[in-house]
C-alpha atoms as a PDB file:
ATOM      1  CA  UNK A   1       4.694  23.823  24.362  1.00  0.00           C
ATOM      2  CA  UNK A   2       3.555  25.002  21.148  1.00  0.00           C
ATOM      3  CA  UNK A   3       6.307  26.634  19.585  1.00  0.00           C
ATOM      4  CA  UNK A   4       7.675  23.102  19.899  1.00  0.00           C
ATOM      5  CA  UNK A   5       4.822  21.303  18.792  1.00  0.00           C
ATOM      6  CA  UNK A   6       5.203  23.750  15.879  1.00  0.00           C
ATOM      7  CA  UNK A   7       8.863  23.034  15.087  1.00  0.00           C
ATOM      8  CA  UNK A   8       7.878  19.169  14.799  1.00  0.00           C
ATOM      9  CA  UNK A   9       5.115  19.101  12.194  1.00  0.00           C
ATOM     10  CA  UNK A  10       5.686  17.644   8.895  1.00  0.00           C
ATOM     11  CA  UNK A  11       3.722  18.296   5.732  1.00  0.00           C
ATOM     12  CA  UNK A  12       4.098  14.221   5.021  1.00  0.00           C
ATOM     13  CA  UNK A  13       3.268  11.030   6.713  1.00  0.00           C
ATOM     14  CA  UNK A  14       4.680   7.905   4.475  1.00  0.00           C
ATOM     15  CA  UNK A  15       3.489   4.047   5.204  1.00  0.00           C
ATOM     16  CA  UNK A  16       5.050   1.670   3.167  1.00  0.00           C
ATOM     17  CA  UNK A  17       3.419  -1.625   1.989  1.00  0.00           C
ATOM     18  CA  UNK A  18       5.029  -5.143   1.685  1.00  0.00           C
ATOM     19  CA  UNK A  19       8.069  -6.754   1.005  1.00  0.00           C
ATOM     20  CA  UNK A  20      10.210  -4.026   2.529  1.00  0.00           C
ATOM     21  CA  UNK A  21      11.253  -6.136   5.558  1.00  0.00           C
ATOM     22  CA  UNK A  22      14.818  -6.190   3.848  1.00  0.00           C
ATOM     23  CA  UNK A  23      14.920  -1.964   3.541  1.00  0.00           C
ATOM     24  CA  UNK A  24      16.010   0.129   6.282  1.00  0.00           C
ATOM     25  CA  UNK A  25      14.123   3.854   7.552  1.00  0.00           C
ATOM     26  CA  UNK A  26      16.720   5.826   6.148  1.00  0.00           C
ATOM     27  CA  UNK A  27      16.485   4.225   2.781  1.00  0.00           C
ATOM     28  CA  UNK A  28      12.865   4.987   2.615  1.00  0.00           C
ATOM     29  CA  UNK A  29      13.144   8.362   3.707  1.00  0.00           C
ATOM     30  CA  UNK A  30      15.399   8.933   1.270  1.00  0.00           C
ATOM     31  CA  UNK A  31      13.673   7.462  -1.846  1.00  0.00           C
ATOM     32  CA  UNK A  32       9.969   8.496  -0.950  1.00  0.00           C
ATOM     33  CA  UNK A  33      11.456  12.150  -0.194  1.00  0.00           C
ATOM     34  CA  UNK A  34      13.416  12.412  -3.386  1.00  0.00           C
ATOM     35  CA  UNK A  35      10.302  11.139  -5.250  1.00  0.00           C
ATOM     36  CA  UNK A  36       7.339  13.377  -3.722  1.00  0.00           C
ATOM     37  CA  UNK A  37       9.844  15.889  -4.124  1.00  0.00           C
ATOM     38  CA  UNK A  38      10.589  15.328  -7.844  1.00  0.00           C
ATOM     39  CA  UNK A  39       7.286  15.056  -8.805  1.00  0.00           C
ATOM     40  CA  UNK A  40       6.098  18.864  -7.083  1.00  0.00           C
ATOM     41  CA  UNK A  41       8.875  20.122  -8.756  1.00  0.00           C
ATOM     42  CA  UNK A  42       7.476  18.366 -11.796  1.00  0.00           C
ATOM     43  CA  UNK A  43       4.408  20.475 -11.169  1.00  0.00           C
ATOM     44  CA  UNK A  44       6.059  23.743 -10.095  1.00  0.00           C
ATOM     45  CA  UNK A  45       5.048  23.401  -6.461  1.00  0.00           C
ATOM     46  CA  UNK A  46       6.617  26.242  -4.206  1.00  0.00           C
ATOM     47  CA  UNK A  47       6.641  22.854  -1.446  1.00  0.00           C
ATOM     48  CA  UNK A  48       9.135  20.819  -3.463  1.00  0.00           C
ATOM     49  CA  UNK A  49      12.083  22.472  -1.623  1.00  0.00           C
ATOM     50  CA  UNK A  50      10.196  22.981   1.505  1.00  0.00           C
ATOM     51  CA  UNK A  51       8.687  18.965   2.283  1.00  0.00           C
ATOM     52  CA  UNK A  52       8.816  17.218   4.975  1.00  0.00           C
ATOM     53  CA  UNK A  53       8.327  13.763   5.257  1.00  0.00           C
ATOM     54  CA  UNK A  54       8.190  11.524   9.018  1.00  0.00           C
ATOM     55  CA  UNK A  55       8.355   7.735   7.566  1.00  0.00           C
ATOM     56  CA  UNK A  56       6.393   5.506   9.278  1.00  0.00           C
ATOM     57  CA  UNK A  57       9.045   2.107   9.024  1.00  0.00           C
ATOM     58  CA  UNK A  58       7.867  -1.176  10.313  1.00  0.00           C
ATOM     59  CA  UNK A  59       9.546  -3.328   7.359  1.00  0.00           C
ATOM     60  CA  UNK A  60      11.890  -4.991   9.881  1.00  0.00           C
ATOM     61  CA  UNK A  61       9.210  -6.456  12.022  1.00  0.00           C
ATOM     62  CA  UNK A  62       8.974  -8.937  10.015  1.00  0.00           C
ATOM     63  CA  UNK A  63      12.518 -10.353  10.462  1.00  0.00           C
ATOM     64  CA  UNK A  64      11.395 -12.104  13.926  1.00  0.00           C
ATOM     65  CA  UNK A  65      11.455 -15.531  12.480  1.00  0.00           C
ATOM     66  CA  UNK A  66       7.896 -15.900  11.594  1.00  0.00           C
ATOM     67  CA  UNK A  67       5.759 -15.758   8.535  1.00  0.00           C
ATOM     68  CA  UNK A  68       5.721 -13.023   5.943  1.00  0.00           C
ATOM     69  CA  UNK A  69       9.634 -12.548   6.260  1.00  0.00           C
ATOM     70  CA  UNK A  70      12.729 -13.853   3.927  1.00  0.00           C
ATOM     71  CA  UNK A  71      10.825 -14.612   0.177  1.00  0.00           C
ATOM     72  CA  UNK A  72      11.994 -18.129   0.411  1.00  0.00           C
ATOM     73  CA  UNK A  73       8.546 -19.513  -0.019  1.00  0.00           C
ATOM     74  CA  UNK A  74       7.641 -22.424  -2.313  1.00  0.00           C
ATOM     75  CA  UNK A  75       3.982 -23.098  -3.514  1.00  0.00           C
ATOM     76  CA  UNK A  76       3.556 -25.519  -0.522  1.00  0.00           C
ATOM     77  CA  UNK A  77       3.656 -22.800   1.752  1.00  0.00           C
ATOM     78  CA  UNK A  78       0.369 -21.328   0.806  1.00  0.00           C
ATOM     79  CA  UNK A  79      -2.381 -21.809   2.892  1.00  0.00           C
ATOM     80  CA  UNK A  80      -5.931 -22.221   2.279  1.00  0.00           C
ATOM     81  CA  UNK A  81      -8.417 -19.227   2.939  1.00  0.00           C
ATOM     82  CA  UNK A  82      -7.109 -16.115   2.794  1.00  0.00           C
ATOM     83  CA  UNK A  83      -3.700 -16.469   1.668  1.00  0.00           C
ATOM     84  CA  UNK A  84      -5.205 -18.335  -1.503  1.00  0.00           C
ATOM     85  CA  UNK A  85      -8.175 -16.123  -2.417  1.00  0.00           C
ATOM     86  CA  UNK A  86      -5.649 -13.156  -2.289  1.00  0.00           C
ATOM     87  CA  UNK A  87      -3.310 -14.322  -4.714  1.00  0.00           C
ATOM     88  CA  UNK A  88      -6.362 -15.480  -7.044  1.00  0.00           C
ATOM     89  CA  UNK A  89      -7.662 -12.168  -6.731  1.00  0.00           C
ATOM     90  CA  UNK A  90      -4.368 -11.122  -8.092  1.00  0.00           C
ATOM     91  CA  UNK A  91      -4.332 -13.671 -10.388  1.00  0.00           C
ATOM     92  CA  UNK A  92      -7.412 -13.048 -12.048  1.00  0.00           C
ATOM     93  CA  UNK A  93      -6.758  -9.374 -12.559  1.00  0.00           C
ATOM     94  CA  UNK A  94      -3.409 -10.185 -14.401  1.00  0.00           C
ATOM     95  CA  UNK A  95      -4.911 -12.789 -16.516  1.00  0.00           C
ATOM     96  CA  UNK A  96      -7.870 -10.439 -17.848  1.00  0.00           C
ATOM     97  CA  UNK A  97      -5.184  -7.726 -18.595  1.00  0.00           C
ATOM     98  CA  UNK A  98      -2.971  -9.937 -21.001  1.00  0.00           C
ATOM     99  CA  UNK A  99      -6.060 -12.739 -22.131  1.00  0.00           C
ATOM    100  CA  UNK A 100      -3.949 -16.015 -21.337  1.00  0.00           C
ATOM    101  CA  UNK A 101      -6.064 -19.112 -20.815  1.00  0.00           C
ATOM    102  CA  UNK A 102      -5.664 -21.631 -18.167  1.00  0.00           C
ATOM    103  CA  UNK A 103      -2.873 -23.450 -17.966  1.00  0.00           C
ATOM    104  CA  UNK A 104      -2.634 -27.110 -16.095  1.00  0.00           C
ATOM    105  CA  UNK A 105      -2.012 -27.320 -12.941  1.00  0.00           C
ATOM    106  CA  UNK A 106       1.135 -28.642 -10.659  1.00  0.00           C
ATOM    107  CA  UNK A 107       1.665 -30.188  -7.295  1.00  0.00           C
ATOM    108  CA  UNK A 108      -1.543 -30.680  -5.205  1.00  0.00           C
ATOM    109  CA  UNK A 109      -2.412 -26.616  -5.396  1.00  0.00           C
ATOM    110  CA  UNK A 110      -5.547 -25.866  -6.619  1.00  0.00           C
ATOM    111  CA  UNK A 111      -5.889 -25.046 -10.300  1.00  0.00           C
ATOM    112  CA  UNK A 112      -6.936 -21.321  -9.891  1.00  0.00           C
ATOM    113  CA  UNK A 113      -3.963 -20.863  -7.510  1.00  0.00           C
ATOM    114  CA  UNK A 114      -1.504 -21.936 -10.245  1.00  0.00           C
ATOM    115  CA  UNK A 115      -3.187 -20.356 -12.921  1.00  0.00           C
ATOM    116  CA  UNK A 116      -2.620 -17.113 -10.259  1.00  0.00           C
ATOM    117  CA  UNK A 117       1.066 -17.665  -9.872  1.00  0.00           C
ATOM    118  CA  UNK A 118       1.741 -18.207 -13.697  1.00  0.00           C
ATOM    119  CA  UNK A 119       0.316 -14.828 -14.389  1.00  0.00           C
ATOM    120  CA  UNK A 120       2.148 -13.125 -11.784  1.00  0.00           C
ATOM    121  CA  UNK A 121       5.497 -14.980 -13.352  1.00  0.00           C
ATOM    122  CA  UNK A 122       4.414 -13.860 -17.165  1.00  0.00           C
ATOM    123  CA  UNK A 123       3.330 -10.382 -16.190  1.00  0.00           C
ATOM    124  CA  UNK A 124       7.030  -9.924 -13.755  1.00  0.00           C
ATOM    125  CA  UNK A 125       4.913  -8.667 -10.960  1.00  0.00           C
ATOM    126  CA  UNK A 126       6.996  -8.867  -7.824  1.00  0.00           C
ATOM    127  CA  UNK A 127       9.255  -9.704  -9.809  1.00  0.00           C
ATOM    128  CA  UNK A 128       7.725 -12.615 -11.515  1.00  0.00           C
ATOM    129  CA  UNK A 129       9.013 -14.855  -8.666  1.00  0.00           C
ATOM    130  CA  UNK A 130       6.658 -17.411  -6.438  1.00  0.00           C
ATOM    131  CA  UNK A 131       8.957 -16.791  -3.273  1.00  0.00           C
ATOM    132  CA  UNK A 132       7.932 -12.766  -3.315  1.00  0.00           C
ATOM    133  CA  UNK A 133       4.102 -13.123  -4.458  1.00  0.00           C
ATOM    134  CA  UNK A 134       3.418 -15.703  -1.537  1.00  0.00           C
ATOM    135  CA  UNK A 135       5.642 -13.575   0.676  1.00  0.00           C
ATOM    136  CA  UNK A 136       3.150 -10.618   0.164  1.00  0.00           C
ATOM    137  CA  UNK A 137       0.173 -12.456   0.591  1.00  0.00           C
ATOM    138  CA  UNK A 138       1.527 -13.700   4.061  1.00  0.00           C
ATOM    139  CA  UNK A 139       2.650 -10.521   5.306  1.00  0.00           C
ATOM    140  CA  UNK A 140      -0.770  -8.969   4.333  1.00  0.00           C
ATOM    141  CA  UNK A 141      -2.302 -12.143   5.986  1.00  0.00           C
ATOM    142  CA  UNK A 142      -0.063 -11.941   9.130  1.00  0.00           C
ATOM    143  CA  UNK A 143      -1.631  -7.901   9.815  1.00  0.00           C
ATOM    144  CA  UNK A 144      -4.791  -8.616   9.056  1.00  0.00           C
ATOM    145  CA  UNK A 145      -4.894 -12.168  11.332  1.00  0.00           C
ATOM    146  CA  UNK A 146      -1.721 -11.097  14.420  1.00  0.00           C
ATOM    147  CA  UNK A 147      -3.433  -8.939  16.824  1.00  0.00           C
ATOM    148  CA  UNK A 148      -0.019  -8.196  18.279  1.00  0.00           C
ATOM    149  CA  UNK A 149       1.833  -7.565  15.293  1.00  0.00           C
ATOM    150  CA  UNK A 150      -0.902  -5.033  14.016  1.00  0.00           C
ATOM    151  CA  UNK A 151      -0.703  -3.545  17.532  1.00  0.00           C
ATOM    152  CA  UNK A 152       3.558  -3.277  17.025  1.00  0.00           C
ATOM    153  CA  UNK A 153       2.424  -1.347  13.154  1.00  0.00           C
ATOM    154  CA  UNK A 154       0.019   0.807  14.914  1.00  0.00           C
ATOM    155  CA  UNK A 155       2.518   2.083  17.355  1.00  0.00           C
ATOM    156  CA  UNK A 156       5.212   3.163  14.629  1.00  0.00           C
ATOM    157  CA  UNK A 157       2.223   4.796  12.777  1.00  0.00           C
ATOM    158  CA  UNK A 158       1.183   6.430  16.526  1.00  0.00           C
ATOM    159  CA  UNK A 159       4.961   7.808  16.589  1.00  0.00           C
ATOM    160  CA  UNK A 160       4.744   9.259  13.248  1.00  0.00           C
ATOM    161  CA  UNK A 161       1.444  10.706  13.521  1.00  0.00           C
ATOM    162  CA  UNK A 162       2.708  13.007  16.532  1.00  0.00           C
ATOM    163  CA  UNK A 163       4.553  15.033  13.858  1.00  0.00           C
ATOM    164  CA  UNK A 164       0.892  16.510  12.864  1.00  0.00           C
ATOM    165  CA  UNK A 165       1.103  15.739   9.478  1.00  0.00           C
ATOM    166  CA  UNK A 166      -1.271  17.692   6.732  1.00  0.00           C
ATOM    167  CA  UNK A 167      -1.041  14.198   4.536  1.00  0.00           C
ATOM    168  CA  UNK A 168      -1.017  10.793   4.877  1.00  0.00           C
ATOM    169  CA  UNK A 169       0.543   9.122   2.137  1.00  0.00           C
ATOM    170  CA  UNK A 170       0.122   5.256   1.904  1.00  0.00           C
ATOM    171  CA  UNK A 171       1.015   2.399  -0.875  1.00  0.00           C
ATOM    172  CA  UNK A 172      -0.472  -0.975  -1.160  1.00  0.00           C
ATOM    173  CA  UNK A 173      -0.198  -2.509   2.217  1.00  0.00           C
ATOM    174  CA  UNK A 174       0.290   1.002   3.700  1.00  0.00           C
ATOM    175  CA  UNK A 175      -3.321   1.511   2.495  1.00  0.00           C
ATOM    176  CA  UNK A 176      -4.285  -0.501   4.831  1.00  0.00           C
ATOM    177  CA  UNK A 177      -2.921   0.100   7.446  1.00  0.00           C
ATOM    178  CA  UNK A 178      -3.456   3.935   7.385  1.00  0.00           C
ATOM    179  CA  UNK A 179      -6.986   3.181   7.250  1.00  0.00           C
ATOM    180  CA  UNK A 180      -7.050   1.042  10.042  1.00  0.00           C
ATOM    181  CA  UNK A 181      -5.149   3.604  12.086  1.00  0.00           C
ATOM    182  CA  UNK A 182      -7.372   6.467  11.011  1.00  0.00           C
ATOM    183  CA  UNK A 183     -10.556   4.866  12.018  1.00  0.00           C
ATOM    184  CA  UNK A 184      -9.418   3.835  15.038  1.00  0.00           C
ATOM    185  CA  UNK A 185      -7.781   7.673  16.175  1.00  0.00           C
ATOM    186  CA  UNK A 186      -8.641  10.511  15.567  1.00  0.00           C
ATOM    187  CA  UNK A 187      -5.366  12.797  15.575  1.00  0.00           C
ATOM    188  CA  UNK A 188      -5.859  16.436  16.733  1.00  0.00           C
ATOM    189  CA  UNK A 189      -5.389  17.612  13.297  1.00  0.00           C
ATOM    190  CA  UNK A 190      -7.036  16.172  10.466  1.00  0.00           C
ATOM    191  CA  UNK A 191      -5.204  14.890   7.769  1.00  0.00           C
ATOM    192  CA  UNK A 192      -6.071  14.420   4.163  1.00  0.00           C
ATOM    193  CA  UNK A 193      -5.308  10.763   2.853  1.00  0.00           C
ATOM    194  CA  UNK A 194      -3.688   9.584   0.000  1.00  0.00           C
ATOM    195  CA  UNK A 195      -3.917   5.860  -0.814  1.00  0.00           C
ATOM    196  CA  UNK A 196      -1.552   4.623  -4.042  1.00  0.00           C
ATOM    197  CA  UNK A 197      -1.676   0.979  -5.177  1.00  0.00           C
ATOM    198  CA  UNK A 198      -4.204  -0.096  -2.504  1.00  0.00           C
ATOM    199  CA  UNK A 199      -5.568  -3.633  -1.958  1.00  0.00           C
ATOM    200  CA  UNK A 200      -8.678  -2.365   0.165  1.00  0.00           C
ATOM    201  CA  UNK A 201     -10.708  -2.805  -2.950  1.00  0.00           C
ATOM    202  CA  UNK A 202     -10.530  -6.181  -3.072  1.00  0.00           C
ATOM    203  CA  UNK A 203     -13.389  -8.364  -1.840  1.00  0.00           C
ATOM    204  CA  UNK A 204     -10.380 -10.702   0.408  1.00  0.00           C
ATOM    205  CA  UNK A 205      -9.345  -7.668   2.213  1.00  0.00           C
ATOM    206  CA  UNK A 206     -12.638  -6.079   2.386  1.00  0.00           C
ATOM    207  CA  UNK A 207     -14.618  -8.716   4.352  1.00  0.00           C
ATOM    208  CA  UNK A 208     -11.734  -8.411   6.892  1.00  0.00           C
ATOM    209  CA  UNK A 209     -12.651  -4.354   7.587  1.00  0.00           C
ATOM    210  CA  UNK A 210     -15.139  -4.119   9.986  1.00  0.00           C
ATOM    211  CA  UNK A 211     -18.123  -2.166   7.531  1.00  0.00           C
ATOM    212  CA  UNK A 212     -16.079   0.140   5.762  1.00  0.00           C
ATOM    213  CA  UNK A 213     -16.347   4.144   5.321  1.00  0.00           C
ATOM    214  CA  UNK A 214     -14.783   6.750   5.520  1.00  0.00           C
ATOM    215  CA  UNK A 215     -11.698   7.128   7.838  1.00  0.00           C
ATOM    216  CA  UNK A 216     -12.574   9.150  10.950  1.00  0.00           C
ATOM    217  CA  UNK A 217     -12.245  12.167  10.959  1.00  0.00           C
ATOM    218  CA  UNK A 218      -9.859  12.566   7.612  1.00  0.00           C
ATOM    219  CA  UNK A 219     -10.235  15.447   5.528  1.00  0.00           C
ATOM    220  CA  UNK A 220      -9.939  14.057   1.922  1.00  0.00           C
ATOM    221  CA  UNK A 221      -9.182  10.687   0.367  1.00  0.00           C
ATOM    222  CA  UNK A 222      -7.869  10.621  -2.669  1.00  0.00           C
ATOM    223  CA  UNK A 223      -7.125   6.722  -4.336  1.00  0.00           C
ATOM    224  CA  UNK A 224      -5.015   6.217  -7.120  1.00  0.00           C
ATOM    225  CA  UNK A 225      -4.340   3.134  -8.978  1.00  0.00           C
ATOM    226  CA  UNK A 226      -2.660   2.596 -12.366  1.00  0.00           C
ATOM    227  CA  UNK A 227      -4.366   0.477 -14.959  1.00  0.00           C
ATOM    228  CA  UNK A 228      -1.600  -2.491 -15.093  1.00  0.00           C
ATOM    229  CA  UNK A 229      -1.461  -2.432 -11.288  1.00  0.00           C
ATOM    230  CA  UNK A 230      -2.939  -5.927  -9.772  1.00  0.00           C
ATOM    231  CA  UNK A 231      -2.535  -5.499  -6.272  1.00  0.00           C
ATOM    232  CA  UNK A 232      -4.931  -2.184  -6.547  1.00  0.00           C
ATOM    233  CA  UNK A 233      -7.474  -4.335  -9.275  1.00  0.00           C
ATOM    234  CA  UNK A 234     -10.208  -2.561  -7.942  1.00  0.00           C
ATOM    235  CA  UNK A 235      -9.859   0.654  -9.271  1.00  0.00           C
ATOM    236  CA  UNK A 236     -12.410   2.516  -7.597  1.00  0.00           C
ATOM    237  CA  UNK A 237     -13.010   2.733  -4.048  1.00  0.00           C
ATOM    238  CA  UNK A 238     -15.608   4.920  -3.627  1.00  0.00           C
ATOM    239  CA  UNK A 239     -18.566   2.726  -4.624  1.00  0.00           C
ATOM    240  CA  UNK A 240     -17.006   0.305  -1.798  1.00  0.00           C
ATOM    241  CA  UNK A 241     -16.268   3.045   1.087  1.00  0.00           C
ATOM    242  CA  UNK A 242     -17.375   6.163   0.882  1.00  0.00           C
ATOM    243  CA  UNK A 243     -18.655   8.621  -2.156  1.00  0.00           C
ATOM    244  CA  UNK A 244     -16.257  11.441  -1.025  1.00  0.00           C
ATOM    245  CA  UNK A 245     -13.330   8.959  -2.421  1.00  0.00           C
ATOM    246  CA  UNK A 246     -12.033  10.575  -5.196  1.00  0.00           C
ATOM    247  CA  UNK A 247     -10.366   7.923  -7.635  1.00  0.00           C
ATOM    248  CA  UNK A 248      -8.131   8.774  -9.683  1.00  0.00           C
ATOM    249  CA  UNK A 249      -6.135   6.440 -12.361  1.00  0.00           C
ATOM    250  CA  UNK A 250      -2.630   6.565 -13.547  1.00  0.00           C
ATOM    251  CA  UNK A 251      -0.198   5.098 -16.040  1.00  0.00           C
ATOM    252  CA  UNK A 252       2.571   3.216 -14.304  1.00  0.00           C
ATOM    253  CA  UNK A 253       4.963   1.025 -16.720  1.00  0.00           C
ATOM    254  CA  UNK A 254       3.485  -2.149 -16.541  1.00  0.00           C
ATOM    255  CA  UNK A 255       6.616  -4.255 -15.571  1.00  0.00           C
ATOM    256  CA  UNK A 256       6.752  -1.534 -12.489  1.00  0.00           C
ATOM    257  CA  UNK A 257       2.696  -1.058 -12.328  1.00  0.00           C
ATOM    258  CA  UNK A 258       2.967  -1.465  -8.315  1.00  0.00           C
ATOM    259  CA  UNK A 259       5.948   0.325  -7.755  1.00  0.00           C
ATOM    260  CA  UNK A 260       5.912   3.390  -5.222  1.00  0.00           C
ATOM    261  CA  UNK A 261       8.043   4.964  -6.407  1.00  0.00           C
ATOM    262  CA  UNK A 262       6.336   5.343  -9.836  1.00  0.00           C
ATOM    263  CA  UNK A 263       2.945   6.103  -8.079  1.00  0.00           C
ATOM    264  CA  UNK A 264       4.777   8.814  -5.774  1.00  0.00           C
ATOM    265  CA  UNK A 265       6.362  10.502  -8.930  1.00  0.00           C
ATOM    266  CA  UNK A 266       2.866  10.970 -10.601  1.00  0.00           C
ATOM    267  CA  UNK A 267       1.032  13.588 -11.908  1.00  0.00           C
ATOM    268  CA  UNK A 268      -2.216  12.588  -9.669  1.00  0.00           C
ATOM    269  CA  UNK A 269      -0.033  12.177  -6.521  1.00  0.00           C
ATOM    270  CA  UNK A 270       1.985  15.354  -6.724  1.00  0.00           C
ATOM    271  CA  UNK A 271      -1.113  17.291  -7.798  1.00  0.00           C
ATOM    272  CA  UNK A 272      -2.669  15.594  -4.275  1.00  0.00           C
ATOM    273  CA  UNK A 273      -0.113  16.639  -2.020  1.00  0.00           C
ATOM    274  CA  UNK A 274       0.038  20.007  -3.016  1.00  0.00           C
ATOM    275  CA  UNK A 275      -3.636  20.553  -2.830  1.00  0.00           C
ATOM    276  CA  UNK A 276      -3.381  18.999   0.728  1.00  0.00           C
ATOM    277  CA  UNK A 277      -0.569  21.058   1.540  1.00  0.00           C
ATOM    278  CA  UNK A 278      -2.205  24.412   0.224  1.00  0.00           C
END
């Protein structure tokens, strides 16, 4: 029983974040291996031949029909509350980075709202396109808000998590989630977490955790976010969660500031994983 519990441990847990319902597992497993992996090597890590990675997939849960799936949203598809003070958070962090003023407002939306959409358009974040920006906000809305749809995401993490992984690595969305999961088990072995690109600084998300801390029983948390990333516009977590966070910030390219890939190829992220691995 142990020599097989043995044989199925990974070093690596991955949770994705949004807009991936159009990906499949073995593309991510692919990718986010080949760019953990690249960036130990960058580093000279004796685990970037070695890793391991168990992806924990639930993309394609979104293809049921119901919000949050196909980006074929218009600007009357937002709804008020969450789904509106999200993408003004977002909004307001992209407009402070390149100083634009307010511009005037169309349709019935509120002003802020459009003022949030035209900075995610000049800026190219998620592309620059309406359809994916309100797409993220409603998947983010539909985990935070479907009791069974989080309880479908918690499962594929549960499968994942049986591999005993040393580190949890999770990006935007992902961040989320992992934390959820982590303060609501408490695996056997403790792993350390590593959140890149997270939301879970921002005040939207935040009133939505039930008083945040520090995950169970985790090891480490290490948060990175790069300076031109909006989704993770709170830079710093650990004045919000816990004072054992250590922050970190990075330089992603700003037209791919919330791209994993970028964050997984870091300096900060390699140099994470291979302390958690050590």
């Amino acid at each position: 029983m142990g020599e097989q519990h043995m044989v199925n441990e990974v070093d690596v847990v991955a949770i994705h974040g949004m807009n991936m319902h159009r990906a499949q597992r073995s593309e991510m497993q692919r990718t986010w291996h080949a760019a953990m992996a690249e960036g130990l090597a960058n580093i000279r890590s004796a685990h970037a031949s070695t890793l391991t990675v168990e992806c924990a997939f639930y993309g394609h849960e979104y293809n049921d029909g119901k919000a949050g799936g196909e980006p074929r949203y218009s600007r009357i598809d937002i709804r008020p509350g969450f789904e509106e003070e999200l993408l003004i958070a977002i909004g307001d962090a992209l407009e402070e980075a390149d100083g634009e003023a307010d511009e005037p407002t169309k349709f019935h939306l509120p002003g802020k709202v459009q003022r949030a959409l035209a900075a995610i358009e000049r800026q190219e974040l998620f592309e620059g396109r309406d359809s994916r920006a309100i797409s993220y906000v409603k998947q983010v809305d539909r985990y935070l808000t479907d009791p069974d749809f989080r309880k479908v995401v918690h499962a594929e993490v549960t499968t994942a998590m049986r591999r005993s992984p040393r580190v949890v690595v999770a990006h935007s969305l992902g961040s989320v989630v992992a934390y959820d999961w982590l303060r609501e088990n408490r695996p056997e072995r403790p792993p350390a977490l590593i959140t890149i690109g997270s939301p879970l600084g921002l005040a939207a998300i935040r009133r939505r955790v039930n008083a945040p801390g520090w995950p169970g029983n985790t090891r480490t948390w290490t948060n990175i976010a790069a300076a031109h990333d909006a989704v993770a516009m709170v830079k710093e977590l650990a004045p919000l969660y816990s004072p054992d966070i250590r922050d970190l910030p990075c330089d992603n390219p700003r037209k791919e500031a919330h791209s994993a890939v970028q964050y997984l190829t870091n300096v900060h992220t390699s140099r994470a994983v291979e302390a958690a691995l050590a």
